[in-house]
C-alpha atoms as a PDB file:
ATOM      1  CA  UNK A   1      73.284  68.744  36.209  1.00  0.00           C
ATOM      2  CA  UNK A   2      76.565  67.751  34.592  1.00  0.00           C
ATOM      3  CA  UNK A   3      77.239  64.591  33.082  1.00  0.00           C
ATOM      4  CA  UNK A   4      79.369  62.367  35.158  1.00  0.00           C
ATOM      5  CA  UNK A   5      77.808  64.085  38.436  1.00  0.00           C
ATOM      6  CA  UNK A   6      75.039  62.562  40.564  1.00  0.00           C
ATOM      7  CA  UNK A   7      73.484  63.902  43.566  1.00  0.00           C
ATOM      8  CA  UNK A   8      72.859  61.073  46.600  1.00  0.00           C
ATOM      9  CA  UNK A   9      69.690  62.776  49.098  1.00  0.00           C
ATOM     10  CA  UNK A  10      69.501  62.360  52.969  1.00  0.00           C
ATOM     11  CA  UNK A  11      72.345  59.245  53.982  1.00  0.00           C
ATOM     12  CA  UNK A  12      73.856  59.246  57.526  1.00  0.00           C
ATOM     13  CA  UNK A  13      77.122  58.796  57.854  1.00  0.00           C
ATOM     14  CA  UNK A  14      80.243  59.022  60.787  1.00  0.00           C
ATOM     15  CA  UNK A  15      83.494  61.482  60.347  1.00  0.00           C
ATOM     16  CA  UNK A  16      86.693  59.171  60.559  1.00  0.00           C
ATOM     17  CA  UNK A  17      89.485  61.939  59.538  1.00  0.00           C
ATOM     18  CA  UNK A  18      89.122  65.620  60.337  1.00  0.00           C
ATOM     19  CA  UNK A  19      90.920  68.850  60.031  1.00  0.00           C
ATOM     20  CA  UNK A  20      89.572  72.110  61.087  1.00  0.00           C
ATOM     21  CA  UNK A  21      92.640  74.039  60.078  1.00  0.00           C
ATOM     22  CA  UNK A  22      92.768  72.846  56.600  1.00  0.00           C
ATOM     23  CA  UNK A  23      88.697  72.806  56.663  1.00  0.00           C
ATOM     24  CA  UNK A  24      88.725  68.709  55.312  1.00  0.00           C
ATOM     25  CA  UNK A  25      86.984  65.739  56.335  1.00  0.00           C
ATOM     26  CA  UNK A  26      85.959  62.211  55.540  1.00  0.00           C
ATOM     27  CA  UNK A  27      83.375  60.584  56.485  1.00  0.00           C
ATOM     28  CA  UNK A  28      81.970  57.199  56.145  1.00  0.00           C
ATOM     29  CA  UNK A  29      78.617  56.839  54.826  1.00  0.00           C
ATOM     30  CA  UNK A  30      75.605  54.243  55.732  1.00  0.00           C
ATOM     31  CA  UNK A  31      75.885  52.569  52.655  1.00  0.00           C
ATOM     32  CA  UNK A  32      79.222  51.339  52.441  1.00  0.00           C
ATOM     33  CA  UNK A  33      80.058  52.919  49.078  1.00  0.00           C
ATOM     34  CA  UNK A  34      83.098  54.987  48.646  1.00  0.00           C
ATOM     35  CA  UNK A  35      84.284  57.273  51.489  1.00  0.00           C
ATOM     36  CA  UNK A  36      82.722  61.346  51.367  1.00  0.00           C
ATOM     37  CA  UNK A  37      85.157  64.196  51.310  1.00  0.00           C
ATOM     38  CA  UNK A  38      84.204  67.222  52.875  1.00  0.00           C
ATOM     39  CA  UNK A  39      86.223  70.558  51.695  1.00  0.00           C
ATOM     40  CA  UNK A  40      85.120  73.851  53.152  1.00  0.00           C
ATOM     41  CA  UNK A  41      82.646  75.452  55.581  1.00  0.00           C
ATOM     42  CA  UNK A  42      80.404  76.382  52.830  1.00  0.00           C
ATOM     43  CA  UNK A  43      79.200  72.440  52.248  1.00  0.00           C
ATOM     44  CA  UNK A  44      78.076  72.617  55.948  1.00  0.00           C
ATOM     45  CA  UNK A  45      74.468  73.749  57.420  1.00  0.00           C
ATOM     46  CA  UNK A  46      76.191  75.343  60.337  1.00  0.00           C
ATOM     47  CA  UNK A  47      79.508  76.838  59.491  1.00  0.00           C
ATOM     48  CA  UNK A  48      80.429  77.518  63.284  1.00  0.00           C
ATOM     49  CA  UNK A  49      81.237  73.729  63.936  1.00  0.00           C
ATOM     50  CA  UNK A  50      83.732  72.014  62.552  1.00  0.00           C
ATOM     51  CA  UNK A  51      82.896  68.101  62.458  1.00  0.00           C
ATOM     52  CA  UNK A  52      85.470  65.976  64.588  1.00  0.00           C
ATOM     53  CA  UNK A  53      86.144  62.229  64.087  1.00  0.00           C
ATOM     54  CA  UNK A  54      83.398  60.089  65.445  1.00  0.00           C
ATOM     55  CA  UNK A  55      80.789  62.432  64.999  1.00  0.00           C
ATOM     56  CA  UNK A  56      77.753  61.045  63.672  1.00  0.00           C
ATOM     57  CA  UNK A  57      76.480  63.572  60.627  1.00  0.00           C
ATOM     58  CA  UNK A  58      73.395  63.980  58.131  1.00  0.00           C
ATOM     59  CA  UNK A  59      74.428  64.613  54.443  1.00  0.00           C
ATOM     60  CA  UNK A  60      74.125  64.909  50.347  1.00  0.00           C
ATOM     61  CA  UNK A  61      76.642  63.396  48.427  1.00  0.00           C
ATOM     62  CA  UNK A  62      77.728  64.597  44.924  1.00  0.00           C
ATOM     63  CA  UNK A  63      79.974  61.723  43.035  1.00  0.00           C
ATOM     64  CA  UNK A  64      82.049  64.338  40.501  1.00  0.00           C
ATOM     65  CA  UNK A  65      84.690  61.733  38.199  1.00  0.00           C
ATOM     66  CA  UNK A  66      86.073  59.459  40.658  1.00  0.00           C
ATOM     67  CA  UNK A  67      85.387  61.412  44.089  1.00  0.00           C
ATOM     68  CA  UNK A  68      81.926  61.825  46.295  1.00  0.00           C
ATOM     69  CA  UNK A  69      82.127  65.126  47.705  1.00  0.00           C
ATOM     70  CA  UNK A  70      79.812  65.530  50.895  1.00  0.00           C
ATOM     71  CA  UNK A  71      77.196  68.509  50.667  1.00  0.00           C
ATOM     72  CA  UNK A  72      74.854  69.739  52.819  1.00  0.00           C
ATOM     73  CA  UNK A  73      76.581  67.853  56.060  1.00  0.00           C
ATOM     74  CA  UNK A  74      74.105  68.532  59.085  1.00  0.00           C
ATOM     75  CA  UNK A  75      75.622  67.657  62.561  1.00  0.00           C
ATOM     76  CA  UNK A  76      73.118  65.029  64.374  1.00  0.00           C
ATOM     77  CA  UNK A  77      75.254  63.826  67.219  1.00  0.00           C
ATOM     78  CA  UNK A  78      79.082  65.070  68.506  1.00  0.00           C
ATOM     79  CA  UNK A  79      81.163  62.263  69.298  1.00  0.00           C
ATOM     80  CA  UNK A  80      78.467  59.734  68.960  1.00  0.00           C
ATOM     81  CA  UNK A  81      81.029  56.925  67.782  1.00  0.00           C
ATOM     82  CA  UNK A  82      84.748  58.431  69.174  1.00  0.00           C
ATOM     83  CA  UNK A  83      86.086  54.937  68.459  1.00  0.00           C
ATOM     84  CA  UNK A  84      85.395  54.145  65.300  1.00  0.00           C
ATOM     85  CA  UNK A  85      88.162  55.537  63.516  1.00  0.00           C
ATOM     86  CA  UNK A  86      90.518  53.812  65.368  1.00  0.00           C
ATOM     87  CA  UNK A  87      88.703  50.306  64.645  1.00  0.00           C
ATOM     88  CA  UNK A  88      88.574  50.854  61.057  1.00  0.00           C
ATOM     89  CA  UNK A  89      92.267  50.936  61.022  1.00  0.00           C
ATOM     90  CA  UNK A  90      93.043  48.384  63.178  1.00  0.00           C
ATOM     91  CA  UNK A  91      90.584  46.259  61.242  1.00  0.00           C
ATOM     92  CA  UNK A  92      92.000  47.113  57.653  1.00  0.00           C
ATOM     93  CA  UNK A  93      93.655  44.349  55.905  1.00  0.00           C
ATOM     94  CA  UNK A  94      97.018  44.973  55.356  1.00  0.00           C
ATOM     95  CA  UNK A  95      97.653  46.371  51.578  1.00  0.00           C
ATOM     96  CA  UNK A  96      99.701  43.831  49.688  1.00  0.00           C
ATOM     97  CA  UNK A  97     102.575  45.927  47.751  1.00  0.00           C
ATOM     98  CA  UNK A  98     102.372  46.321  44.390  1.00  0.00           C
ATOM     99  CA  UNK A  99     105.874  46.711  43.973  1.00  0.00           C
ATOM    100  CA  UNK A 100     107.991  43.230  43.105  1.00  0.00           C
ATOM    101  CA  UNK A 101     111.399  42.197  42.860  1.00  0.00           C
ATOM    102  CA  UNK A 102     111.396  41.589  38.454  1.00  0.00           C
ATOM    103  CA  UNK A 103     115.155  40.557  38.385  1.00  0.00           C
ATOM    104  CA  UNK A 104     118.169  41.046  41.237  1.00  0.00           C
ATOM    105  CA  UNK A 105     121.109  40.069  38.578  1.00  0.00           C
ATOM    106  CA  UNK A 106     122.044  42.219  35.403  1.00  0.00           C
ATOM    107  CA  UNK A 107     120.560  40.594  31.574  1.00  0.00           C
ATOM    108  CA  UNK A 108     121.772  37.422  30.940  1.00  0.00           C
ATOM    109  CA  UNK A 109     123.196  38.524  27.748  1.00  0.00           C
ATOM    110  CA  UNK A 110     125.910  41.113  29.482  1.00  0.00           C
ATOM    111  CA  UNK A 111     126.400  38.535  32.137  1.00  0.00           C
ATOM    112  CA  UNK A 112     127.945  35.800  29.549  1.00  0.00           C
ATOM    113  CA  UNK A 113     129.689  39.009  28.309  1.00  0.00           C
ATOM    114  CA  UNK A 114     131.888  39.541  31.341  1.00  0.00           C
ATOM    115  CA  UNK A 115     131.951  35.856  31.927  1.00  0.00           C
ATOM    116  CA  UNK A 116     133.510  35.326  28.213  1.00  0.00           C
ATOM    117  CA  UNK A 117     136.030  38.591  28.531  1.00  0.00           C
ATOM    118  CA  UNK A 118     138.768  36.593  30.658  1.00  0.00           C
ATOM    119  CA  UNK A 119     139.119  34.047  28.427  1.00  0.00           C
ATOM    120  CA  UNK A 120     139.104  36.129  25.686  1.00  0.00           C
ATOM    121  CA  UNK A 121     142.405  37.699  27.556  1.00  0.00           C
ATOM    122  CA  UNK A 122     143.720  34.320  28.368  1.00  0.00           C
ATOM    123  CA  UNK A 123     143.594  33.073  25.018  1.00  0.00           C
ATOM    124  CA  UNK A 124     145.176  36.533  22.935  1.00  0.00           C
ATOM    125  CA  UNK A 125     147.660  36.152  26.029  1.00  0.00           C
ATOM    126  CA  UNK A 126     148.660  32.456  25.486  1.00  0.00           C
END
């Protein structure tokens, strides 16, 4: 095996985002670690079924870098917790931004500038 890649065995976990079309999922896993993202019918025991958001599934988990990429996913039970996705949003915390206000007036320096130009004028006027 790789380094940087570990193979989990055998965790249950629930699908909480699913698209058939572009053949993605994630699902939640049973031990509360980061989320698994399923790509592709080939990572599935039965390719003929899609999982759907709240169904309850069997997998392997590969961490590869930063991601865990579900393998093996075996369907146990179709739509065995429909609601869950929808809690788990309505129960996330709202994200704080990262994104602040620094300064909402131009460098002080080019501030005393135009403040000093009219009497610069009054004065070679005078």
């Amino acid at each position: 095996m790789p380094e940087g890649v570990r193979l989990e065995m055998g965790m249950i976990g629930v699908v909480v985002w699913s698209s058939a079309d572009r053949e993605k999922a994630v699902i939640w896993c049973e031990d509360h670690a980061a989320l698994a993202y399923l790509q592709g019918r080939d990572n599935l025991s039965h390719a003929a079924c899609w999982p759907q958001p709240g169904d309850l599934v069997e997998l392997e988990s590969e961490i590869v870098g930063p991601l865990r990429h579900a393998r093996r996913v075996t369907m146990l039970s179709e739509q065995e917790f429909p609601h869950l996705p929808a809690m788990l949003r309505n129960n996330a915390a709202p994200s704080d931004s990262h994104l602040r206000i620094v300064s909402s007036t131009s460098h002080p320096e080019s501030r005393d500038r135009a403040t000093a130009e009219p009497e610069r004028r009054a004065a070679a006027a005078g």
